[in-house]
C-alpha atoms as a PDB file:
ATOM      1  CA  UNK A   1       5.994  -8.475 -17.903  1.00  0.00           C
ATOM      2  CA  UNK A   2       4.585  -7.330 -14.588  1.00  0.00           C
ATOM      3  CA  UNK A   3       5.709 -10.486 -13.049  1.00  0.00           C
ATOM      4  CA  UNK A   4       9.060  -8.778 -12.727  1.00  0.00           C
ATOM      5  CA  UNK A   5       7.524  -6.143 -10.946  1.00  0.00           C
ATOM      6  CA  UNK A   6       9.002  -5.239  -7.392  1.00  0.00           C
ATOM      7  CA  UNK A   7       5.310  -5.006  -6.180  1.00  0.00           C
ATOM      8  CA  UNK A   8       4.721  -8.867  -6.287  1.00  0.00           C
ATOM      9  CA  UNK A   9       7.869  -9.618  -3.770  1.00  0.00           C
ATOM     10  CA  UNK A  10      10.760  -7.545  -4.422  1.00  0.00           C
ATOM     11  CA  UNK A  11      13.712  -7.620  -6.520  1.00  0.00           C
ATOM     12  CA  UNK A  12      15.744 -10.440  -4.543  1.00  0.00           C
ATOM     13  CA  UNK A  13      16.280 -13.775  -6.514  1.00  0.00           C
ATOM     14  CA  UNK A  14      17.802 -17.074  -5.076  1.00  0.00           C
ATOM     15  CA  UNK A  15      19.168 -19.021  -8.089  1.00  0.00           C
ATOM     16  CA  UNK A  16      16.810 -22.015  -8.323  1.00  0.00           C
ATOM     17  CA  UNK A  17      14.621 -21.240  -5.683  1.00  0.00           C
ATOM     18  CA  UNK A  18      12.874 -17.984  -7.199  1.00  0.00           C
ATOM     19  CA  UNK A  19      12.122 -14.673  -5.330  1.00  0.00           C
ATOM     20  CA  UNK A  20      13.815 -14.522  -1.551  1.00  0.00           C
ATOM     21  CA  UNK A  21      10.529 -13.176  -0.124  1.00  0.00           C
ATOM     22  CA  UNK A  22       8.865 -16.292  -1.123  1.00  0.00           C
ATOM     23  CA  UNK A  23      10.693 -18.673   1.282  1.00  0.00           C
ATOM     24  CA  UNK A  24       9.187 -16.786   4.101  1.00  0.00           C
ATOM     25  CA  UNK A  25       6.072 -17.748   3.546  1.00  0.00           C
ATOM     26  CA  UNK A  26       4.115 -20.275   5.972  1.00  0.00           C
ATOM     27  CA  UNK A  27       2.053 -23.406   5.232  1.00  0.00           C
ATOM     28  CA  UNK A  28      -1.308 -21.333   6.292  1.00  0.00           C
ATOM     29  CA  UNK A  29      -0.754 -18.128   4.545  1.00  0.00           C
ATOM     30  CA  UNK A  30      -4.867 -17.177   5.332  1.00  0.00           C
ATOM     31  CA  UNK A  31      -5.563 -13.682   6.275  1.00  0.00           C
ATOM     32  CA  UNK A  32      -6.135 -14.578  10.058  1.00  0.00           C
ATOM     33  CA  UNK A  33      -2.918 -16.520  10.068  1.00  0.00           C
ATOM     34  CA  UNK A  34      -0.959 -14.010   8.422  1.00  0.00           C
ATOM     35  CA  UNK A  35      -1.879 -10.586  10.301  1.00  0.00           C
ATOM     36  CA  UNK A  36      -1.119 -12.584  13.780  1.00  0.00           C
ATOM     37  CA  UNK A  37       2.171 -13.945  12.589  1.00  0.00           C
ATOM     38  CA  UNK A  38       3.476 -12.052   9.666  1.00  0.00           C
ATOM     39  CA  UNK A  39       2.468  -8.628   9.765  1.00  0.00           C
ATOM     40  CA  UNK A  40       4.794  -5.411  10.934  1.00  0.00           C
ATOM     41  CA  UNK A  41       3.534  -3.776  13.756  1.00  0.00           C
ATOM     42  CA  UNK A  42       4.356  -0.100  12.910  1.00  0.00           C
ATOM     43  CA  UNK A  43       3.183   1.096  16.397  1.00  0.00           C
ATOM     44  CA  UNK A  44       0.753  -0.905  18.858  1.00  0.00           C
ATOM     45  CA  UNK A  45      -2.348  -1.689  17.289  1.00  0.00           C
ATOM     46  CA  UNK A  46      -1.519  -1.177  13.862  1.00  0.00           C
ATOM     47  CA  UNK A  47       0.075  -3.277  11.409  1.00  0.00           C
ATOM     48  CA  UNK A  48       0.176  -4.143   7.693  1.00  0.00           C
ATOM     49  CA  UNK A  49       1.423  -6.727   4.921  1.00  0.00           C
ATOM     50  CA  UNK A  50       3.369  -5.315   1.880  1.00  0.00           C
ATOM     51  CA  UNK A  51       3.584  -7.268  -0.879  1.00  0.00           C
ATOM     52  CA  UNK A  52       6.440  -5.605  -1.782  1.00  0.00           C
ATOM     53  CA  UNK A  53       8.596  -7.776   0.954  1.00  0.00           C
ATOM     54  CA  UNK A  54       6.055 -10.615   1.198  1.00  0.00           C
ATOM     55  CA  UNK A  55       3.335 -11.615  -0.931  1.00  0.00           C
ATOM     56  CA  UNK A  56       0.989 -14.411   0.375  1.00  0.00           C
ATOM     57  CA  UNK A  57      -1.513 -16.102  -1.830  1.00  0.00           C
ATOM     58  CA  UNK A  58      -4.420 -13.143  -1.254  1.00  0.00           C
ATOM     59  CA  UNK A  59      -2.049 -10.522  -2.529  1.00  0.00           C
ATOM     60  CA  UNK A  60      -1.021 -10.163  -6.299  1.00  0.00           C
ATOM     61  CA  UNK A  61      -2.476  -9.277  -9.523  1.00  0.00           C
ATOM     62  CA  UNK A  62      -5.855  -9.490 -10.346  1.00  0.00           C
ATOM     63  CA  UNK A  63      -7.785  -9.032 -13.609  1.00  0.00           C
ATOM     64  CA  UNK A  64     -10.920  -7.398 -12.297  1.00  0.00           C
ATOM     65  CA  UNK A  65     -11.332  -4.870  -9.654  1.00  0.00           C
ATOM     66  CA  UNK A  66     -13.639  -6.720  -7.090  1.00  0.00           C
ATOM     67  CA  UNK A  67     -16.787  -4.523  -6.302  1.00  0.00           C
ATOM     68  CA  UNK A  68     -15.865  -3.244  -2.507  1.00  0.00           C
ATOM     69  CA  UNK A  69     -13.397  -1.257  -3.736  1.00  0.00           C
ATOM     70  CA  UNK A  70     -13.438   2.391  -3.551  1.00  0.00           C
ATOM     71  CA  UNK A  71     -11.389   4.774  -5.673  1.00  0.00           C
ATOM     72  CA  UNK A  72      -8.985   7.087  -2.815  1.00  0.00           C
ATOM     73  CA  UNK A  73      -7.163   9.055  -6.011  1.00  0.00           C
ATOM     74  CA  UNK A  74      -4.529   9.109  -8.608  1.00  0.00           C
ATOM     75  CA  UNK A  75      -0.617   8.984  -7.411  1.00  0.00           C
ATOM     76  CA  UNK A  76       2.196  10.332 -10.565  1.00  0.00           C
ATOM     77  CA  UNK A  77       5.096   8.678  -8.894  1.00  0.00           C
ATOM     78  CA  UNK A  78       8.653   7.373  -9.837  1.00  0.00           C
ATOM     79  CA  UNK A  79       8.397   3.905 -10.834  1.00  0.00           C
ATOM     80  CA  UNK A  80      10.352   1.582  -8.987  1.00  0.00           C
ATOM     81  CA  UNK A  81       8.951  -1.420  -9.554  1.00  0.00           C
ATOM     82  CA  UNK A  82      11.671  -2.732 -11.745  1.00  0.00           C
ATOM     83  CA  UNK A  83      15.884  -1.848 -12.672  1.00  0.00           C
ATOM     84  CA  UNK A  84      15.633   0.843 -15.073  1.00  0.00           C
ATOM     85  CA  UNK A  85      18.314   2.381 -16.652  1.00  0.00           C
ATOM     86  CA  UNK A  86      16.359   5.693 -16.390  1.00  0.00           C
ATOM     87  CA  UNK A  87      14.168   7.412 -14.251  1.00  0.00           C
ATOM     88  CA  UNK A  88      10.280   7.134 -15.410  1.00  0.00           C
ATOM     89  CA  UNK A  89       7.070   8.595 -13.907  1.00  0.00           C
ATOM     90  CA  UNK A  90       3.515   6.704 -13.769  1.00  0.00           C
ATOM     91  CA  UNK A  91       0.647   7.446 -12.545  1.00  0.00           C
ATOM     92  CA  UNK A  92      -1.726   4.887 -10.123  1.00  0.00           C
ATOM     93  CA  UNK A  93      -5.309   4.917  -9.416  1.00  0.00           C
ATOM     94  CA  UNK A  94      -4.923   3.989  -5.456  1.00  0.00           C
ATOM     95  CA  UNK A  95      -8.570   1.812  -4.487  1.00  0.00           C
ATOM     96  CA  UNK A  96      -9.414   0.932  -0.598  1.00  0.00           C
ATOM     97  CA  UNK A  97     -11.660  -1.713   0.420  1.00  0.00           C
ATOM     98  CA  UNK A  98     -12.821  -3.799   3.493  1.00  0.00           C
ATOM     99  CA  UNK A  99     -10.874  -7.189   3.301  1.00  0.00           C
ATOM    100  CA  UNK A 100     -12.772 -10.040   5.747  1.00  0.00           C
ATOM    101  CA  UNK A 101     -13.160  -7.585   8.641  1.00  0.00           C
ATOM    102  CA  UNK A 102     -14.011  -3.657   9.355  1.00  0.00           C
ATOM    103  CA  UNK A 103     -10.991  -2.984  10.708  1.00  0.00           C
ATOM    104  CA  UNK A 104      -8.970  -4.961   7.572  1.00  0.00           C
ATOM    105  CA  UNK A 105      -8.331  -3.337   4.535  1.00  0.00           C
ATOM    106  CA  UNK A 106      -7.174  -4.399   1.371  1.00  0.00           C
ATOM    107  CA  UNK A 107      -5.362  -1.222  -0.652  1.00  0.00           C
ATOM    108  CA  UNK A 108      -5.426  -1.824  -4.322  1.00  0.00           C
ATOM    109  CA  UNK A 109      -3.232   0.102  -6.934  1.00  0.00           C
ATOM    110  CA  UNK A 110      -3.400  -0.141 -11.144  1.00  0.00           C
ATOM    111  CA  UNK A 111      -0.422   1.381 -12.961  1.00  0.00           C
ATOM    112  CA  UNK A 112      -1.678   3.360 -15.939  1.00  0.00           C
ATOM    113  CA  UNK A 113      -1.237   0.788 -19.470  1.00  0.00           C
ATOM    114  CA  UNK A 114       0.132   3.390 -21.525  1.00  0.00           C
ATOM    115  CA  UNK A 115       2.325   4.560 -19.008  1.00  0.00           C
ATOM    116  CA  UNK A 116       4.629   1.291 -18.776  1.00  0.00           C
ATOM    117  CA  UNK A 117       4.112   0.834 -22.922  1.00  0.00           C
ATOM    118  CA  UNK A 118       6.465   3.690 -22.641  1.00  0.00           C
ATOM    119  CA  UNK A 119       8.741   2.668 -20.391  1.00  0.00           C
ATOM    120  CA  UNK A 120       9.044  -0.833 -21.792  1.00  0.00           C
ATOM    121  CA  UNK A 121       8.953   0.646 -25.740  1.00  0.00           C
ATOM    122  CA  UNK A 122       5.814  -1.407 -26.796  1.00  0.00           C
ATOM    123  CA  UNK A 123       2.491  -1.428 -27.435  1.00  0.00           C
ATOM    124  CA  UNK A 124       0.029  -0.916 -24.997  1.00  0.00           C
ATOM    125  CA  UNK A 125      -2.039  -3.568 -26.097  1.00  0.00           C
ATOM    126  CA  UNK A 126       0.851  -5.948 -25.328  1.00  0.00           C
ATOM    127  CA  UNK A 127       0.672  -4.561 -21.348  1.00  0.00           C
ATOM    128  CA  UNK A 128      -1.827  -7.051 -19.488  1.00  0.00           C
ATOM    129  CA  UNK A 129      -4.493  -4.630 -17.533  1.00  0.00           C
ATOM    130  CA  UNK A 130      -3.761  -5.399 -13.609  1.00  0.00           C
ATOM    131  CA  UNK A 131      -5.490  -4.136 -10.397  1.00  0.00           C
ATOM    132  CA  UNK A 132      -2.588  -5.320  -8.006  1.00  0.00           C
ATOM    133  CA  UNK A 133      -3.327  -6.147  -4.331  1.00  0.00           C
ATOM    134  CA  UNK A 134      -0.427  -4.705  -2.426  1.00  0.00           C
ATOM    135  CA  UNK A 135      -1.091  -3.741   1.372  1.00  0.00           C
ATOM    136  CA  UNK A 136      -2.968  -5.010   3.787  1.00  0.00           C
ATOM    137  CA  UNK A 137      -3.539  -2.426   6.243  1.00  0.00           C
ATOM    138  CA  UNK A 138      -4.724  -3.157   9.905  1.00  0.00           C
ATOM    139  CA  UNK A 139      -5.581  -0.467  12.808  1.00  0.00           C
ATOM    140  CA  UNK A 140      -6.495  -3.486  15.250  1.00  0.00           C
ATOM    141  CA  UNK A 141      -8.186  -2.943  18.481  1.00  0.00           C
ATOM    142  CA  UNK A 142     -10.261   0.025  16.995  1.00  0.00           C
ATOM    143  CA  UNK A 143     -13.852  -0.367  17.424  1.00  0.00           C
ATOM    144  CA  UNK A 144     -16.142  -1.678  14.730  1.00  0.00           C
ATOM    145  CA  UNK A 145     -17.916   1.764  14.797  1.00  0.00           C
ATOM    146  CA  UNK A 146     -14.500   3.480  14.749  1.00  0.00           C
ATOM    147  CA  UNK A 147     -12.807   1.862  11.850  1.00  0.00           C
ATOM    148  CA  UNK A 148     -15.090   4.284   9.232  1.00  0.00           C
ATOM    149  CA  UNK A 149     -12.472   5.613   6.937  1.00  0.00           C
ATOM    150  CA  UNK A 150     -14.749   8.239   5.690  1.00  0.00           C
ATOM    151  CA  UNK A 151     -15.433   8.781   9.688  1.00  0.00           C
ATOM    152  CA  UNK A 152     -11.917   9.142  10.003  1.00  0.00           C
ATOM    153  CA  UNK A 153      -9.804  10.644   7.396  1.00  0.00           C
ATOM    154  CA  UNK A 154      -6.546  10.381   9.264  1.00  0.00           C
ATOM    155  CA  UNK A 155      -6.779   6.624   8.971  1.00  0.00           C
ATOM    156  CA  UNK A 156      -6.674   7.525   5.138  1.00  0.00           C
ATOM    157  CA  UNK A 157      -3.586   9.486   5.666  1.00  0.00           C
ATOM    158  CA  UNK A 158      -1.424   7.099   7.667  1.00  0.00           C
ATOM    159  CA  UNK A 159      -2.827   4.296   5.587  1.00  0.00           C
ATOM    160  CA  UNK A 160      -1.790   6.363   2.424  1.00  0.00           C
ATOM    161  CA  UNK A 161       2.020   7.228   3.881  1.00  0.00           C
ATOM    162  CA  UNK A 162       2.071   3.695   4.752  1.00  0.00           C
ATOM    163  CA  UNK A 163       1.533   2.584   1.048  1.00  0.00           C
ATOM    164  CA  UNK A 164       4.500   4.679  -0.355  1.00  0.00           C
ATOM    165  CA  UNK A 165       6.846   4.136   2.325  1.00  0.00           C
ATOM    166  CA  UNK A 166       6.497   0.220   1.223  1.00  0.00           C
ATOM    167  CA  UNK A 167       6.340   1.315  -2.686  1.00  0.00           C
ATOM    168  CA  UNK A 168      10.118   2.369  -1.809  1.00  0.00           C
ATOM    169  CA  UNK A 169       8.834   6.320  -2.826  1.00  0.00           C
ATOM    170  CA  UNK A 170      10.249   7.985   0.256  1.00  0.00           C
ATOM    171  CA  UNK A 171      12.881  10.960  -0.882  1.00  0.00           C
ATOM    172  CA  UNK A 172      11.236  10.236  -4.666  1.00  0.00           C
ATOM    173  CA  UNK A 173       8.744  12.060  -6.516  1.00  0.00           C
ATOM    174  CA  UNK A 174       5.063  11.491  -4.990  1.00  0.00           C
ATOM    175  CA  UNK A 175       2.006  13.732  -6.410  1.00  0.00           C
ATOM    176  CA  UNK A 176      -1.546  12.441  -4.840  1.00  0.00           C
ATOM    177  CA  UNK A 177      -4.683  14.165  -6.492  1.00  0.00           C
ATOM    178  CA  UNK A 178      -8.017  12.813  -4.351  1.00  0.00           C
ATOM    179  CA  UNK A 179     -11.044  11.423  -6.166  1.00  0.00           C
ATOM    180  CA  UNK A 180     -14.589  12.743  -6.370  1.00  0.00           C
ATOM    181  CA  UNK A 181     -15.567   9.991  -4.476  1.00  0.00           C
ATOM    182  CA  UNK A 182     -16.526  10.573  -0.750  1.00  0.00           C
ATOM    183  CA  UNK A 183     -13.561   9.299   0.696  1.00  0.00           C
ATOM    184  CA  UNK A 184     -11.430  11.324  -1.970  1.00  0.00           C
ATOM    185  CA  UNK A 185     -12.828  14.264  -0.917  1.00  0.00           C
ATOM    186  CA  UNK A 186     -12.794  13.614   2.422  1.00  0.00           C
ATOM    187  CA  UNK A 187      -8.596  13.878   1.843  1.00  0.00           C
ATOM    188  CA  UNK A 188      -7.293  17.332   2.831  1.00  0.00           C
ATOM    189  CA  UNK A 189      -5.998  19.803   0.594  1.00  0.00           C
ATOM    190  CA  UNK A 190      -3.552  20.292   3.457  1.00  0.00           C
ATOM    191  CA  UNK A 191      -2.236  16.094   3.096  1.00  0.00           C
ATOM    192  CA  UNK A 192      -2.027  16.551  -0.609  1.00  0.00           C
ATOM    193  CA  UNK A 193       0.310  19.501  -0.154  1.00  0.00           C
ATOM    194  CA  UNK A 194       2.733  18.275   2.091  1.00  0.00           C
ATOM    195  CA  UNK A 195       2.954  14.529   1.065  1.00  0.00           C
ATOM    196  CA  UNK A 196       5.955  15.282  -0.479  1.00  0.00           C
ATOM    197  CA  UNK A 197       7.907  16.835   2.415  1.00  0.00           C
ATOM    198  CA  UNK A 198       6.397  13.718   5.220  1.00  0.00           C
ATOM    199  CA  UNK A 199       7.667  11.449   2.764  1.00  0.00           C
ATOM    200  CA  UNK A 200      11.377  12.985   2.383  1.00  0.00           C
ATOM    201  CA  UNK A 201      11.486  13.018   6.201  1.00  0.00           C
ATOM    202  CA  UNK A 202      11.269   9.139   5.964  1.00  0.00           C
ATOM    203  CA  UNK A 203      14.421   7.662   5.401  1.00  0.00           C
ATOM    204  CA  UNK A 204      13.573   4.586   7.603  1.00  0.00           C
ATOM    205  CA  UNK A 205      11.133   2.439   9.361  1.00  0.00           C
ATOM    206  CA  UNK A 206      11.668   4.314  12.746  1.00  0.00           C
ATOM    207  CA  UNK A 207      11.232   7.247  11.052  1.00  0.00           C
ATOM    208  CA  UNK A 208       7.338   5.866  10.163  1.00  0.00           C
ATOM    209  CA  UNK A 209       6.429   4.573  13.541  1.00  0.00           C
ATOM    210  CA  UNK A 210       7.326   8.385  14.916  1.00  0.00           C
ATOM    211  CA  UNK A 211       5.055   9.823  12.441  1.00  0.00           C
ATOM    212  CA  UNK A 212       2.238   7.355  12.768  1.00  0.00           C
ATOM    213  CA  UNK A 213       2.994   7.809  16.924  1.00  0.00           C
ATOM    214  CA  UNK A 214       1.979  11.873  16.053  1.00  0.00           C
ATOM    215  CA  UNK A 215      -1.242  10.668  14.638  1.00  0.00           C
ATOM    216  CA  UNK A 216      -1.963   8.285  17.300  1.00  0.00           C
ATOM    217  CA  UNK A 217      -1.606  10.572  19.592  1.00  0.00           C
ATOM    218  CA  UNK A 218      -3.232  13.970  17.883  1.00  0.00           C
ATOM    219  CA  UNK A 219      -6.640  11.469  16.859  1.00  0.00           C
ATOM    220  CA  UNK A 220      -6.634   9.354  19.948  1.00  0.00           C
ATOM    221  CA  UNK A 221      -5.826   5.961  17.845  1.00  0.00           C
ATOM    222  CA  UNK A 222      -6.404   3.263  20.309  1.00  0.00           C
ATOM    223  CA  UNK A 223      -3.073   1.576  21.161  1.00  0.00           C
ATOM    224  CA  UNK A 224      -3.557  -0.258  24.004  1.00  0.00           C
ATOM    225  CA  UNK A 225      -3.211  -4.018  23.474  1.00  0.00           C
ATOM    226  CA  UNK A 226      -6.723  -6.668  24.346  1.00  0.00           C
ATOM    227  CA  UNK A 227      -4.782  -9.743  26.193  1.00  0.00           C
ATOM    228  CA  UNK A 228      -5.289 -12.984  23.958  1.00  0.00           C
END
């Protein structure tokens, strides 16, 4: 079932040939090779891979939820991860974790079971338990010492705001409740309250790079480009 699932390439299908995000996809489709050559650079210095428009072999469900990760919250959000006659709400625990590098991280989400039994009208012991890989987010050129997420909330934010605007939830129903962990906590009351309203204001990509331009500049986010 979740292999229909926007979240693992999105809903485009070429007859014969499968999913249209699919035949993007290089040879080398390594973490290295794919941040330098197929990664959207949102403003200088910092870029990420949806899985939602292109899914390379690190991305994708996985059974277990591997050990570095770190619980940001829960997220009751429209589901649009598949053609539905009706509109449905879910809820996602959201997990962050370092992927190869400090400044790489891997943002994990798992759709609550019961939630799609009821959207699907079965059991939830038919839904198979996921913990789906589905951004890679990556504020390059930041400092080893400065790529801390619980040192620096704001990378939280625009990390989180990044995640929804490539779930497809801008102008749809977002509600983000922190976790007790650290880095949960470490998420303002202030975020959590106007989420909804930054994400209405994004109707398009443009609209993302001003926003994550505001942060750059109020937080000092290093944009200036290393020559290769």
């Amino acid at each position: 079932m979740k292999d229909l699932f926007a979240r693992y390439g999105g809903h485009g299908f070429i007859i014969g040939k499968g999913r249209a995000s699919a035949l993007n996809l290089p040879e080398d489709q390594s973490l290295d090779y794919m941040l330098d050559h197929h990664s959207v650079e949102i403003i200088p210095n910092l870029y990420y891979i949806s899985s939602y428009t292109l899914r390379p072999e690190f991305m994708g469900a996985m059974s277990e939820l591997p050990e570095n990760m770190i619980k940001l919250g829960t997220a009751e959000h429209d589901f649009t991860d598949a053609f539905l006659q009706y509109e449905h709400s879910v809820r996602s625990d959201i997990y962050v974790g370092i992927h190869e590098y400090l400044n790489v991280f891997a943002v994990v989400i798992r759709t609550y079971e019961e939630d799609l039994a009821n959207i699907y009208c079965c059991r939830k012991s038919e839904v198979v338990k996921t913990y789906d890989y589905v951004l890679t987010f990556h504020p390059k050129g930041q400092s080893d010492e400065n790529c801390s997420l619980l040192d620096h909330p704001e990378y939280v934010e625009m990390l989180l705001i990044t995640l929804f605007f490539t779930m497809g939830l801008n102008g749809l129903t977002v509600e983000f409740t922190p976790s007790s962990r650290k880095l949960g906590k470490n998420i303002s009351k202030e975020f959590c309250g106007n989420l909804q309203g930054v994400l209405n204001n994004l109707k398009k990509e443009e609209d993302l790079k001003k926003l994550m331009l505001t942060y750059a500049k109020t937080y000092a986010f290093n944009m200036k480009k290393e020559p290769r």
